[in-house]
C-alpha atoms as a PDB file:
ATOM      1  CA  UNK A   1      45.931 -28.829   6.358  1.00  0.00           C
ATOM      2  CA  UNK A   2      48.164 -25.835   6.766  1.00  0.00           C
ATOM      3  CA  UNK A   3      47.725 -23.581   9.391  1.00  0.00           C
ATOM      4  CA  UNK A   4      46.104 -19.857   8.717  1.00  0.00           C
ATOM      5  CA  UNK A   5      48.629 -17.386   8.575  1.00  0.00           C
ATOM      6  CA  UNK A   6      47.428 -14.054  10.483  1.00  0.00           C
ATOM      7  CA  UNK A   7      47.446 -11.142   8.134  1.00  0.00           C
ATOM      8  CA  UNK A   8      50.096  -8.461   9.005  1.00  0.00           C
ATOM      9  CA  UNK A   9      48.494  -4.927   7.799  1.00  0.00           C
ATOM     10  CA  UNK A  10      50.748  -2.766   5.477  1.00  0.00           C
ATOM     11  CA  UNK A  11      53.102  -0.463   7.438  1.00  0.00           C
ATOM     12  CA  UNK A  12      52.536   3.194   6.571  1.00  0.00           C
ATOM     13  CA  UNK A  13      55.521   4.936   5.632  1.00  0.00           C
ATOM     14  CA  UNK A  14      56.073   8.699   4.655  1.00  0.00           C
ATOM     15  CA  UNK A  15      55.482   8.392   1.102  1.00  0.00           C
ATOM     16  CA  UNK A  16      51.665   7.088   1.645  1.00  0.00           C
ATOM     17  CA  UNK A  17      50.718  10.646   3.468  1.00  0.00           C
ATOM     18  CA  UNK A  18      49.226  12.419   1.924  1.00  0.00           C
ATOM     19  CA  UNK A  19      50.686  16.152   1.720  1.00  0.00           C
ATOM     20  CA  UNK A  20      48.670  19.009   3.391  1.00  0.00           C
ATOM     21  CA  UNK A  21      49.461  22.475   2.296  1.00  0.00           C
ATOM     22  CA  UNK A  22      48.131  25.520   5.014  1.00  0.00           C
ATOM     23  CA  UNK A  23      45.167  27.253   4.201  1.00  0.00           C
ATOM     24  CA  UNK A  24      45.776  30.343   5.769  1.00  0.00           C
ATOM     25  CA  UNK A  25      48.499  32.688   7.455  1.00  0.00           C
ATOM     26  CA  UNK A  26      48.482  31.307  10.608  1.00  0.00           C
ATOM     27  CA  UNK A  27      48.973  27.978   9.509  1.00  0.00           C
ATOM     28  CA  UNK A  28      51.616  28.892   7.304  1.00  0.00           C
ATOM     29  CA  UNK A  29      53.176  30.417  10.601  1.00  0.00           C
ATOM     30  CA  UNK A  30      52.834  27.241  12.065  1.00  0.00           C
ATOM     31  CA  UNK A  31      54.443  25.246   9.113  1.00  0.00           C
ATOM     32  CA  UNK A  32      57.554  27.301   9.398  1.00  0.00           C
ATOM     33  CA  UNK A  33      57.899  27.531  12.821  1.00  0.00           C
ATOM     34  CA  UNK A  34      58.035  23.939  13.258  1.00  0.00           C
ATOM     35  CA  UNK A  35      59.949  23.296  10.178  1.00  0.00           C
ATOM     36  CA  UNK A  36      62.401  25.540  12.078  1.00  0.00           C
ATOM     37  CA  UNK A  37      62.535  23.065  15.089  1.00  0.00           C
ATOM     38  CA  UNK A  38      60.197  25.305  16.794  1.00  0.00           C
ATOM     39  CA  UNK A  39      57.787  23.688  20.048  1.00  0.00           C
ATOM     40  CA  UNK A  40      54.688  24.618  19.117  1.00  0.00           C
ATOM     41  CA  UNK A  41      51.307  26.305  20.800  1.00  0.00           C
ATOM     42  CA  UNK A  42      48.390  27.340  18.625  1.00  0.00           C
ATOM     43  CA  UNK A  43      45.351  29.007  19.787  1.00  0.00           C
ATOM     44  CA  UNK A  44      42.613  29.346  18.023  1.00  0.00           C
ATOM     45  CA  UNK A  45      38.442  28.565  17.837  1.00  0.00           C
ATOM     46  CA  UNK A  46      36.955  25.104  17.041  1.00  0.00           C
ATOM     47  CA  UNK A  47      37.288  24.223  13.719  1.00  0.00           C
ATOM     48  CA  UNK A  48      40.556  25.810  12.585  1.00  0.00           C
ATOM     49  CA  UNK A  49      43.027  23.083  12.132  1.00  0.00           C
ATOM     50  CA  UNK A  50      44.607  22.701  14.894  1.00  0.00           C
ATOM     51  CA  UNK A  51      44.421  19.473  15.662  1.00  0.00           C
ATOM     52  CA  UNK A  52      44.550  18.511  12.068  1.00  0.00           C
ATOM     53  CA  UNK A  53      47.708  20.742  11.386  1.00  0.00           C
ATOM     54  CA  UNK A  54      49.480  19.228  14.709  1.00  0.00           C
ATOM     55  CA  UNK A  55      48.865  15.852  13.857  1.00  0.00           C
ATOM     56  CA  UNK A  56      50.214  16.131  10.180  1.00  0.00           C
ATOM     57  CA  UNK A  57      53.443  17.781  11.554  1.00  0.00           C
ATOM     58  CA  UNK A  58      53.941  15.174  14.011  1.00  0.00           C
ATOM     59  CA  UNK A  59      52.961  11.957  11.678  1.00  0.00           C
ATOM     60  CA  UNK A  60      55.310  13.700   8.946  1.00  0.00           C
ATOM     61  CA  UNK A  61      58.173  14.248  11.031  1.00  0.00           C
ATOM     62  CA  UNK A  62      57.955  10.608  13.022  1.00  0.00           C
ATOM     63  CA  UNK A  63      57.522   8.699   9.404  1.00  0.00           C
ATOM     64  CA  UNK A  64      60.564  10.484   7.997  1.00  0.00           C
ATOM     65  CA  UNK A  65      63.402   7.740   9.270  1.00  0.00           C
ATOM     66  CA  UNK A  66      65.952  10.394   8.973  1.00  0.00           C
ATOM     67  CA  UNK A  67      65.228  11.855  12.625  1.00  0.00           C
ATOM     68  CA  UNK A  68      65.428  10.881  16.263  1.00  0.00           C
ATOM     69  CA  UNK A  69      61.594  10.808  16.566  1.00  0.00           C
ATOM     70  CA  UNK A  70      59.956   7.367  16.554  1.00  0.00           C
ATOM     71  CA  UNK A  71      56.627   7.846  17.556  1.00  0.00           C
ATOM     72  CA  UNK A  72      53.440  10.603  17.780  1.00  0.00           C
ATOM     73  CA  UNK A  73      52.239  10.670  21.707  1.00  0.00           C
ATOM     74  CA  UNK A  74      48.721  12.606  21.519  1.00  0.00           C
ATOM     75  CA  UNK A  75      48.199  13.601  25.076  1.00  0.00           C
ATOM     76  CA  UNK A  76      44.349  14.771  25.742  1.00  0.00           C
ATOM     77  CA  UNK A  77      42.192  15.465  28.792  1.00  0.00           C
ATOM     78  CA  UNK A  78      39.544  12.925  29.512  1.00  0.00           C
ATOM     79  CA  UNK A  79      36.837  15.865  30.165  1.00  0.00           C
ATOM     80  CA  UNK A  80      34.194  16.592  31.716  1.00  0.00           C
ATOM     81  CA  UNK A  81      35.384  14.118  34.791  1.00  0.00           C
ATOM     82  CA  UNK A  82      38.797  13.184  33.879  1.00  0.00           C
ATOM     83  CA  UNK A  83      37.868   9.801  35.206  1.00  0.00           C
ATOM     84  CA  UNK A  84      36.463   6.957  32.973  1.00  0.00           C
ATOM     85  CA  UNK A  85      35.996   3.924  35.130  1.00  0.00           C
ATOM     86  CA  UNK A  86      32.417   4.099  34.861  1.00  0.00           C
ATOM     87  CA  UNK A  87      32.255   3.814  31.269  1.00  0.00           C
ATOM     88  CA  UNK A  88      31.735   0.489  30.186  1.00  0.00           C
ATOM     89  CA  UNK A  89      33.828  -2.105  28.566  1.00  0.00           C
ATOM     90  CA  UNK A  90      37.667  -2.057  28.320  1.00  0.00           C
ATOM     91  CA  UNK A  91      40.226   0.813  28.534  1.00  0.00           C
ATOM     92  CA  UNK A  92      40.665   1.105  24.796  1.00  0.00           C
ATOM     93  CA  UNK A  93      37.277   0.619  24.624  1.00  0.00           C
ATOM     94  CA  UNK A  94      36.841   3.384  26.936  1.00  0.00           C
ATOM     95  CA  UNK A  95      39.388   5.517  24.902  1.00  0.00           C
ATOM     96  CA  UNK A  96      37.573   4.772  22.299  1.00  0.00           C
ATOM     97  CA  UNK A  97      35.388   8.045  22.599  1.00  0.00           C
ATOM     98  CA  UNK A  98      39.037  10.052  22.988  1.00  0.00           C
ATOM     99  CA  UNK A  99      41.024   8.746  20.059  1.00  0.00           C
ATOM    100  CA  UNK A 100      37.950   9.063  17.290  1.00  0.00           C
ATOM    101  CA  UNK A 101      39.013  12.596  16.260  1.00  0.00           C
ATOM    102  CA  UNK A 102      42.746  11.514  15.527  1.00  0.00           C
ATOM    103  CA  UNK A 103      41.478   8.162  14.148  1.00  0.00           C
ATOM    104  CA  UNK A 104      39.277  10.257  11.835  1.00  0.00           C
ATOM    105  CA  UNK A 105      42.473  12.587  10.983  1.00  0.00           C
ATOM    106  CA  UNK A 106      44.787   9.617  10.579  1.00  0.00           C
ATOM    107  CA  UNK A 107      42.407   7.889   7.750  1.00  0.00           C
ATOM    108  CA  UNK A 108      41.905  11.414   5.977  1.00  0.00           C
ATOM    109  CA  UNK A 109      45.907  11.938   6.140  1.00  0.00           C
ATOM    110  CA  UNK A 110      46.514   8.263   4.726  1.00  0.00           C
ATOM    111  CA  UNK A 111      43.086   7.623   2.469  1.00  0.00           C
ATOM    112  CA  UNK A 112      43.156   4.900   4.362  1.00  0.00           C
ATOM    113  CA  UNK A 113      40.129   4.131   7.134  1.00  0.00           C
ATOM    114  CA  UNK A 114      42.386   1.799   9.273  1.00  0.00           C
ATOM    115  CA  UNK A 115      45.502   4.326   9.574  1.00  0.00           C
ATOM    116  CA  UNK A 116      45.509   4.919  12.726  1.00  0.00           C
ATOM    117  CA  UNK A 117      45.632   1.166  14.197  1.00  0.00           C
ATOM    118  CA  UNK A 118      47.827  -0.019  11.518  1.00  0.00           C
ATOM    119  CA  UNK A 119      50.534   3.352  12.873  1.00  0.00           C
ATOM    120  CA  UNK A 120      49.619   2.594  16.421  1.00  0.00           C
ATOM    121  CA  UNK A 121      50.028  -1.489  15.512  1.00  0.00           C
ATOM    122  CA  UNK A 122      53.755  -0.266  14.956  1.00  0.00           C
ATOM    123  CA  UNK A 123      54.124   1.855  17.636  1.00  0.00           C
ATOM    124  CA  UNK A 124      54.138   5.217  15.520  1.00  0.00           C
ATOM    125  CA  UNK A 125      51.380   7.065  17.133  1.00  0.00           C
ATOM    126  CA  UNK A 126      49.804   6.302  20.676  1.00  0.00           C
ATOM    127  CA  UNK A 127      47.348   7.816  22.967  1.00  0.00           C
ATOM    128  CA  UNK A 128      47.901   8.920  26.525  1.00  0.00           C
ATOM    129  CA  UNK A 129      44.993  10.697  28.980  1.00  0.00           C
ATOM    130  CA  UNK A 130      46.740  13.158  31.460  1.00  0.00           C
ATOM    131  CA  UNK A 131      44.444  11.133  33.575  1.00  0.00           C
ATOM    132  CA  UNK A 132      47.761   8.541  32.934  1.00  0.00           C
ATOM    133  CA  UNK A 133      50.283  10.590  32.185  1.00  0.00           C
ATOM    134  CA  UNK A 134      51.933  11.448  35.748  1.00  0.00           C
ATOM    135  CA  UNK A 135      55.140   8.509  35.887  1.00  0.00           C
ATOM    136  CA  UNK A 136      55.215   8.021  32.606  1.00  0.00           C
ATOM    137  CA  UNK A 137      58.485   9.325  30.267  1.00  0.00           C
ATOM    138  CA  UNK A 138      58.414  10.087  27.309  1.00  0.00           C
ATOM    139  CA  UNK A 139      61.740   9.634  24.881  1.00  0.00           C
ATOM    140  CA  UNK A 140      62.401  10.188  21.360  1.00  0.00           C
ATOM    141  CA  UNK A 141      58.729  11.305  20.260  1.00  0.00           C
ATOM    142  CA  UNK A 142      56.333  14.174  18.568  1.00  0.00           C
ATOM    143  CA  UNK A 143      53.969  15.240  21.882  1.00  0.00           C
ATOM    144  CA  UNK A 144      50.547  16.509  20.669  1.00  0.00           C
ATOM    145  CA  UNK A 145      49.080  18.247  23.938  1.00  0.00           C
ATOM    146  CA  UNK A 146      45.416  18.707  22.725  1.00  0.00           C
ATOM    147  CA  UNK A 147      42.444  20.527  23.924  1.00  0.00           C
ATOM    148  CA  UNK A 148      45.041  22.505  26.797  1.00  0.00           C
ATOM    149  CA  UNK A 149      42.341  24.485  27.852  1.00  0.00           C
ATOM    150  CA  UNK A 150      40.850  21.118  29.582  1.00  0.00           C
ATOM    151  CA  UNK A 151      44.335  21.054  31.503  1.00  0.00           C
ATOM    152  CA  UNK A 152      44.479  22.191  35.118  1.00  0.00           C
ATOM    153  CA  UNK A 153      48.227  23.528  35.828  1.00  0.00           C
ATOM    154  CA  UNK A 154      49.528  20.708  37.871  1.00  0.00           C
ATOM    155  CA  UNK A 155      48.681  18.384  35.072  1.00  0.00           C
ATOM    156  CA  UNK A 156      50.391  21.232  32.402  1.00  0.00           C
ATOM    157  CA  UNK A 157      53.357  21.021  34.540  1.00  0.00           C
ATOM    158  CA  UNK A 158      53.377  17.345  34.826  1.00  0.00           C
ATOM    159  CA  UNK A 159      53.437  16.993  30.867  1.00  0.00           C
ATOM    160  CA  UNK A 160      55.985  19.800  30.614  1.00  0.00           C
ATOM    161  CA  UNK A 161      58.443  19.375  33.055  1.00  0.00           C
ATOM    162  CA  UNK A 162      58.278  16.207  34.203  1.00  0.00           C
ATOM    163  CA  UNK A 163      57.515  13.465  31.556  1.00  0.00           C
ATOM    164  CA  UNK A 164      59.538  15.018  28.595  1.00  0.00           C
ATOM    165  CA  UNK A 165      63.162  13.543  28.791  1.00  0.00           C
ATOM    166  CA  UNK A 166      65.784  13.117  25.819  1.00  0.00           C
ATOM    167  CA  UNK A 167      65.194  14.115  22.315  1.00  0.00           C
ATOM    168  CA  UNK A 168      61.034  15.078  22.305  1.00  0.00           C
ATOM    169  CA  UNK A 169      59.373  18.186  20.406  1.00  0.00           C
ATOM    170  CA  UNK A 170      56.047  19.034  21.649  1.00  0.00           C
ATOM    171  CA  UNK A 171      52.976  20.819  19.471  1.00  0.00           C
ATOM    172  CA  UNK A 172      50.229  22.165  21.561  1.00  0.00           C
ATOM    173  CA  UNK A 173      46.609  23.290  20.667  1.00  0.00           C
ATOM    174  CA  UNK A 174      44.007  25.454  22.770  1.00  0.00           C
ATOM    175  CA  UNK A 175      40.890  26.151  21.548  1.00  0.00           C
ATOM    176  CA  UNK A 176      39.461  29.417  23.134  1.00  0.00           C
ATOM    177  CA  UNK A 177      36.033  31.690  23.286  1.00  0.00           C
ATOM    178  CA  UNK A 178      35.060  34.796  23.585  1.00  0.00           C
ATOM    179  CA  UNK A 179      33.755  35.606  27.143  1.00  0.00           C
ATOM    180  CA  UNK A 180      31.460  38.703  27.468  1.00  0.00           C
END
């Protein structure tokens, strides 16, 4: 009887995202700005793209062999108590509650509902709580800082200053209110 063979799932490459065009001026600000090696920090209210539009830029740039960048790092606050050990199960399990809006991007990018494990399978795209950040450096990657207006300062500088090293490009998105 011959042994079962695990199943490898198809690498995504480049030519299986899909191409996203922006909808309005400001994302067309952003598309050229970072086209033009620009880092990156949009502002904006919920709903707008941002997350969406960083995403895209990173995936795009990381699946396009022709660059130093070989993976996405999407760097989010754990909010509202930064701490998740009393959450049940396992830490991806735990994460699990994080990474669903970039899972939910990554299958809408690729028309594909299992994107986002298959490109973090291959190491393309991972996901990093400041929570876990401080000692870690980051080389050679795409850093999406999302939801910054969760960050406290000292975290903000610990992502900037002190975990970016050689050859990383960083996209940042704040969502913001109106206070009266």
């Amino acid at each position: 009887m011959k042994p079962k063979l695990a199943h490898k799932p198809k690498l995504l490459r480049i030519d299986d995202l899909l191409t996203v065009d922006p909808m309005t001026t400001g994302q067309e600000e952003v598309f050229k700005g970072y086209k033009s090696g620009d880092h990156i920090v949009m502002s904006g209210s919920a709903g707008t793209g941002k997350t969406f539009t960083a995403l895209y830029l990173a995936l795009e740039e990381v699946l396009d062999r022709g660059n130093q960048y070989s993976q996405v790092v999407v760097c989010r606050s754990i909010v509202p108590t930064r701490e998740i050990g009393f959450l049940p199960g396992t830490l991806e399990e735990k994460m699990d509650a994080y990474t669903a809006p970039y899972k939910t991007i990554c299958a809408e990018l690729f028309d594909d509902s299992e994107a986002y494990s298959k490109l973090a399978e291959n190491g393309s795209i991972e996901f990093i709580s400041t929570s876990h950040i401080r000692g870690t450096t980051i080389n050679d990657a795409v850093i999406v800082v999302d939801e910054m207006q969760n960050l406290t300062y000292s975290v903000e500088t610990t992502i900037s200053l002190t975990s970016l090293k050689t050859e990383t490009r960083r996209v940042s998105s704040v969502s913001w209110t109106f206070l009266r």
